[in-house]
Structure formats: C-alpha cells, structure tokens
Protein backbone atom coordinates (compact mmCIF):
# COMPACT_ATOMS: atom_id res chain seq x y z
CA UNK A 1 -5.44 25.21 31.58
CA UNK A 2 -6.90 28.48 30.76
CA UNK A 3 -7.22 28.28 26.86
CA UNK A 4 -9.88 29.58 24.47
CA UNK A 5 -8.24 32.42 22.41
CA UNK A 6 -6.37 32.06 18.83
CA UNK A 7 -2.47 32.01 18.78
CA UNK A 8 -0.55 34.70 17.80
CA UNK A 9 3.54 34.92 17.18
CA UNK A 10 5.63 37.06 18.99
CA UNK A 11 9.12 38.77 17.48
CA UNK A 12 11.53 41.39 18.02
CA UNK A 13 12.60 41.12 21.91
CA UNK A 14 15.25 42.99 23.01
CA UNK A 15 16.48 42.56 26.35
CA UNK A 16 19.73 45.51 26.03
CA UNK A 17 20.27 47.26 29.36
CA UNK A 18 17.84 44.40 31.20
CA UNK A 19 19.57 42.05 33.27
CA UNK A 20 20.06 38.42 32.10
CA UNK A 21 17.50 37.34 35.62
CA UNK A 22 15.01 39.99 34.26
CA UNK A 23 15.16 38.66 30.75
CA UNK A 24 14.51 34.85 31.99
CA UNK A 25 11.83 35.73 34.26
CA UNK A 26 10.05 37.39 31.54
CA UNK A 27 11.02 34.59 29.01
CA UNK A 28 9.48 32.48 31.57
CA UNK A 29 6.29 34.30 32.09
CA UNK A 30 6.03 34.21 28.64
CA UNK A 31 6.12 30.52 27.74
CA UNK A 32 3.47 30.42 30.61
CA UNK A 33 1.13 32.41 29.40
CA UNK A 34 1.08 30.99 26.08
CA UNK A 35 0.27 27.36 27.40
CA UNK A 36 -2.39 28.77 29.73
CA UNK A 37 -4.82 30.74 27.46
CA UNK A 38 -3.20 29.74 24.44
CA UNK A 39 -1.41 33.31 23.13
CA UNK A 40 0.20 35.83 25.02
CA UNK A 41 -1.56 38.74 23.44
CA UNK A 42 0.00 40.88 20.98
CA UNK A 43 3.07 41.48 21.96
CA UNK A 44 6.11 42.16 19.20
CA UNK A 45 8.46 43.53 21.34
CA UNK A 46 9.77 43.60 24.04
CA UNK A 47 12.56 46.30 25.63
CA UNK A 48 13.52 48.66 28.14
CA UNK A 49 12.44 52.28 28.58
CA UNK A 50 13.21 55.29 30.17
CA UNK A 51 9.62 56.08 29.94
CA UNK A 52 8.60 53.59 32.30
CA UNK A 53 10.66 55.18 34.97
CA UNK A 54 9.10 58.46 34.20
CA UNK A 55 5.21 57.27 35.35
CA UNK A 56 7.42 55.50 37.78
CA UNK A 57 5.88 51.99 36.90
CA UNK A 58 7.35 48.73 36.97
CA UNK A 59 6.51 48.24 33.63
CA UNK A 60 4.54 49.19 30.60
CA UNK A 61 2.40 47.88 27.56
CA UNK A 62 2.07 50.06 24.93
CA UNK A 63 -0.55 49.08 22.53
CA UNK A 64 0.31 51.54 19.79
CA UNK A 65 3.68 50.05 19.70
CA UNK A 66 2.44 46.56 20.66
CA UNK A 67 5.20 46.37 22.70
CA UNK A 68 6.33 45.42 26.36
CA UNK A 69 8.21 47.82 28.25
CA UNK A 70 10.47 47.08 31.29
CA UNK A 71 11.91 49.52 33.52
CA UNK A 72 15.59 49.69 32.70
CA UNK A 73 18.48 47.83 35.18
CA UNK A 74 15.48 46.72 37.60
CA UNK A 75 17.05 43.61 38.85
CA UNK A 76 15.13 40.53 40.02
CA UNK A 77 15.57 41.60 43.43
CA UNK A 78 14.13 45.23 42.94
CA UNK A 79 10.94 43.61 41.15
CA UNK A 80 10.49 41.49 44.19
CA UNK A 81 10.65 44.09 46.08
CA UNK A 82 8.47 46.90 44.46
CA UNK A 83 5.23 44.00 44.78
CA UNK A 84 6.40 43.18 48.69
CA UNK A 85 6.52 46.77 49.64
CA UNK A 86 2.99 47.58 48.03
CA UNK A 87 0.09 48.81 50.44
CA UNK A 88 -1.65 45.37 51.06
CA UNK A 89 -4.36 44.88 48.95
CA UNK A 90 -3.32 46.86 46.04
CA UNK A 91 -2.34 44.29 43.55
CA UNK A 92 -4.16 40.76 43.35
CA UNK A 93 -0.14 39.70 44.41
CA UNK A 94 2.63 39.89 46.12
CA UNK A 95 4.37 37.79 43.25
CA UNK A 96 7.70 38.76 42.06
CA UNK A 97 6.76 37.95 38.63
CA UNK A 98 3.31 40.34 39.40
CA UNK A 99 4.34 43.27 36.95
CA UNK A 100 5.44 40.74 34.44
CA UNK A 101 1.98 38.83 34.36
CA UNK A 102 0.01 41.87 34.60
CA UNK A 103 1.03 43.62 31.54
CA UNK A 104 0.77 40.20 29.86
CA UNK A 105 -2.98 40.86 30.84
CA UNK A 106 -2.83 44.30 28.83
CA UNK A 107 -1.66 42.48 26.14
CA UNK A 108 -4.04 39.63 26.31
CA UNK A 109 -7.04 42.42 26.23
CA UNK A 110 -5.51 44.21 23.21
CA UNK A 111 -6.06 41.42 21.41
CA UNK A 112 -9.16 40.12 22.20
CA UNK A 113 -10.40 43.64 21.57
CA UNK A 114 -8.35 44.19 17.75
CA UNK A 115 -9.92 40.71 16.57
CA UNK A 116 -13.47 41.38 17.11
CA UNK A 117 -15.95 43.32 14.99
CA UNK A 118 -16.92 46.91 16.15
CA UNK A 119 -20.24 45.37 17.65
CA UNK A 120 -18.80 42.87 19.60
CA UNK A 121 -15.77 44.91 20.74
CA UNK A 122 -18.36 47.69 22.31
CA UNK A 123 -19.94 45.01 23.62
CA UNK A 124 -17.25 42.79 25.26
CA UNK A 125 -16.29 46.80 26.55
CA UNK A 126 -19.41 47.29 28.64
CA UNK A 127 -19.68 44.03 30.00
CA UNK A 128 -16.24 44.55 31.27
CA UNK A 129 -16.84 47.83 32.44
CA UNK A 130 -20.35 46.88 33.68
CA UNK A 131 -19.18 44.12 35.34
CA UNK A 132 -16.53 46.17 36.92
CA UNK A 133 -18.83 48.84 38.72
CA UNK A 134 -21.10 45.83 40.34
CA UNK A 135 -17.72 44.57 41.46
CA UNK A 136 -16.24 47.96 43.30
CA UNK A 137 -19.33 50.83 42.98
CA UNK A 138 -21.98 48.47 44.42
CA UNK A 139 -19.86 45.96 46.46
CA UNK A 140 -16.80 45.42 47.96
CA UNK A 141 -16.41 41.93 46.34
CA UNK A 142 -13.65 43.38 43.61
CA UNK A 143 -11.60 44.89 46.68
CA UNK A 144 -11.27 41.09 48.43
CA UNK A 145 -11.17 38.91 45.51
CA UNK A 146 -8.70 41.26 43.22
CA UNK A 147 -7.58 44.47 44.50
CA UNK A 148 -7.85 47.96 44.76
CA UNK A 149 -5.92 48.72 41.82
CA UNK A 150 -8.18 47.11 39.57
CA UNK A 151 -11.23 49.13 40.38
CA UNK A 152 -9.35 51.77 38.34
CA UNK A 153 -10.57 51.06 35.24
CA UNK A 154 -11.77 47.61 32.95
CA UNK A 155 -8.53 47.37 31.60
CA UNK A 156 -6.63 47.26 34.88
CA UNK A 157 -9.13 45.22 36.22
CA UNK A 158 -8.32 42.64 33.59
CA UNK A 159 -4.87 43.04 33.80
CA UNK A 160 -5.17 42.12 37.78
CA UNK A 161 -7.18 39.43 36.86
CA UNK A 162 -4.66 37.95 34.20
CA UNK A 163 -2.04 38.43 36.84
CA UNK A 164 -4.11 36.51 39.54
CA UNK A 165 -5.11 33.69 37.23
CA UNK A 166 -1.01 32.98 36.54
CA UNK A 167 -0.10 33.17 39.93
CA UNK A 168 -2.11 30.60 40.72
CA UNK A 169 -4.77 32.01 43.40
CA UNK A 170 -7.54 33.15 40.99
CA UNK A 171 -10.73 34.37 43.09
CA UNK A 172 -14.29 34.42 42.04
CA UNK A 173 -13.53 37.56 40.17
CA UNK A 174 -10.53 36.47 38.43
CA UNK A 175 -12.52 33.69 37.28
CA UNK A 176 -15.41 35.46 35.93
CA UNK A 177 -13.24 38.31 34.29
CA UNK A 178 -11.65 35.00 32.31
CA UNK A 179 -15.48 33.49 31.44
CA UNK A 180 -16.20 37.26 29.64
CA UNK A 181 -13.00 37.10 27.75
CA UNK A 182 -13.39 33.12 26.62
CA UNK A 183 -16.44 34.42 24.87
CA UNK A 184 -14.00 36.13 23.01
CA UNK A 185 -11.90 32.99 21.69
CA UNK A 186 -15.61 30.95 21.12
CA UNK A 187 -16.63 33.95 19.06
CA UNK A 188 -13.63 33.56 16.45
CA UNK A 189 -13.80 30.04 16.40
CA UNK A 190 -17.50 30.31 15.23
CA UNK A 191 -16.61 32.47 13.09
CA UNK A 192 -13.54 30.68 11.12
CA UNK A 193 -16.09 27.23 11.31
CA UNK A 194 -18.79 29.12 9.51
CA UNK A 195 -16.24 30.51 7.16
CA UNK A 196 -14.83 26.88 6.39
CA UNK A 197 -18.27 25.45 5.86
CA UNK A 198 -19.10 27.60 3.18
CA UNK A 199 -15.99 26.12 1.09
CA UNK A 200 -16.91 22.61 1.86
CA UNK A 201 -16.25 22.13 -2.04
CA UNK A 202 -12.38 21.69 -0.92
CA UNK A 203 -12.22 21.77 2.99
CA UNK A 204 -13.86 19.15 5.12
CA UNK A 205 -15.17 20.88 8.15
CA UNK A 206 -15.04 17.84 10.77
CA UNK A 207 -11.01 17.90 9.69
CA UNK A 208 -10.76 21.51 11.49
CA UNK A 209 -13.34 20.57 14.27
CA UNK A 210 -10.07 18.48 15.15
CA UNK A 211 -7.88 21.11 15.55
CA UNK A 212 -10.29 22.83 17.81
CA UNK A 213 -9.89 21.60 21.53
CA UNK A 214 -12.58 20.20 23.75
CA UNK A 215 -12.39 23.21 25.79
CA UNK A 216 -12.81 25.73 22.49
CA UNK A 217 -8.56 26.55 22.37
CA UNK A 218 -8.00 26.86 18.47
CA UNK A 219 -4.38 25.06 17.72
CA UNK A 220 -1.63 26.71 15.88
C-alpha cells in the first residue's frame, strides 16, 4: 500500500454520454486509488467532453475545474485499444485502464501541490523537475523505467509514474517519483501534530498519533 497523503472527498460525477463499462472501469480505478495512497487527488467531477476529442486525448484533468474529463462514447474496447496501438515505450503501460490511472496522477499532483505553502510547493516543483532532467537529459534511465512520454514535462512524468505504480509494475523511477511526493503527506501530518500540540489544554496529542498510520497515511 502506497499511502502517505490526507483524504479528500470526491462529488459531482456524471457519467451522461459514457458507457456504463467506461463508468465502472473508472469507478473502479477510483476506489483503487483511494486505498493505495490514501486520496485520489482532487477530483469533483467527473464527465465527458468534446474537448478531449479536440487535443485528441484519451482523457483530460482539468485543474481549474478540478475535474476529470473522458472522451465521449469511447467504449472499453476503444480504450484498450488506443494504449495497445501506442508506439512501444511511450506510456509506462499497455493497461486498458492506463488513461484512467494516469490522469488520476494529475489529480494526485494537484493536490499535493494546492496543500503546501508557497515554499514548499516551489520546492517539491524543482525536485520534480530536477529529478526529471537527471532522469531523461543526462540518462536514459527515465526512457526504460517509465517512458518517453513522461520526459515531457514533471507533471507528465508524475502522471506516468502514478499510472505505473497502479498497474502494478512500478520501476525504480516510479518508485522514487512516489518517495518525493510522500514527503508531501509527512509534511501535513507534521504540520496538523504541531498544530494539535499547541491546544493540548483540550486535545491529547498521543489520541491523534493513533489515527496516523505506521507508514505516515493520515485516516479520514
């Protein structure tokens, strides 16, 4: 299990003009995410549009509209498909459920981003980014662990990563990409602790300790 980052809620999922296979593979996808790492981003909707066929993508996270877009009347077999009939090598899978899991990873870096402080955001930023260049400007590492869509920014990179990690065949990469954003769930768990002990007048500290896992996952 892949936790370490605070839960958030998700609402507002509309699955109109997405067929009923699409809508349980996402649902699916979903659930999984949350009990791997904990939340599943910010995500508070979820729907089909047009716009998605227009970049011709497979789907779409918009982080102004926190929502997840899906490209409309793509049935299960079509998704399958668009991953299978990929150059080899672009995406870190051939998964059906790829597009699904990767945007999840959008989501997933949206939020640890929008918690943190302005500091630690820039920070957790060019570690990503730094991390990224070592990975595809000064090796080739990035292109045989994750792929060669990931090199094309941090954000994709992540998003491959994420993607990876729920499929099941995480590389070295994968793995490290997930080690830079855990910082992010140990850094807000810190922070609410230090928070708590400064009211210790009417909140016992070791009774939250509990709801904080072994592995740092903060409970709901």
């Amino acid at each position: 299990m892949y936790a370490g980052f605070p839960p958030i809620t998700t609402r507002q999922f509309c699955y109109k003009k997405i067929p009923i296979e699409v809508a349980n593979d996402v649902n699916q996808e979903l659930i999984r995410a949350r009990n791997m790492f904990g939340t599943i981003g910010i995500i508070e909707t979820i729907r089909s549009d047009q716009r998605v066929v227009a970049r011709g993508a497979f789907a779409s996270y918009n982080p102004e509209e926190r929502a997840l877009l899906l490209r409309p009347k793509l049935g299960r077999m079509a998704a399958t498909a668009y991953f299978l009939n990929a150059p080899e090598g672009w995406f870190s899978t051939t998964s059906p459920f790829h597009g699904y899991q990767h945007e999840i990873g959008h989501a997933l870096l949206y939020y640890c981003e929008s918690i943190l402080p302005f500091k630690e955001r820039l920070n957790l930023t060019c570690e990503l980014d730094a991390y990224r260049e070592r990975m595809f400007i000064y090796s080739d590492e990035g292109f045989n662990s994750l792929s060669e869509y990931a090199a094309k920014n941090y954000k994709e990179m992540v998003a491959e990563a994420i993607a990876q990690i729920m499929d099941g065949s995480a590389g070295s990469v994968a793995e490290q990409i997930l080690l830079i954003l855990r910082g992010v769930g140990m850094y807000y768990n810190e922070a609410l602790v230090k928070l708590l002990r400064m009211k210790t007048d009417w909140v016992r500290v070791n009774d939250i300790l509990l709801r904080i896992l072994p592995d740092g996952a903060f409970t709901p």
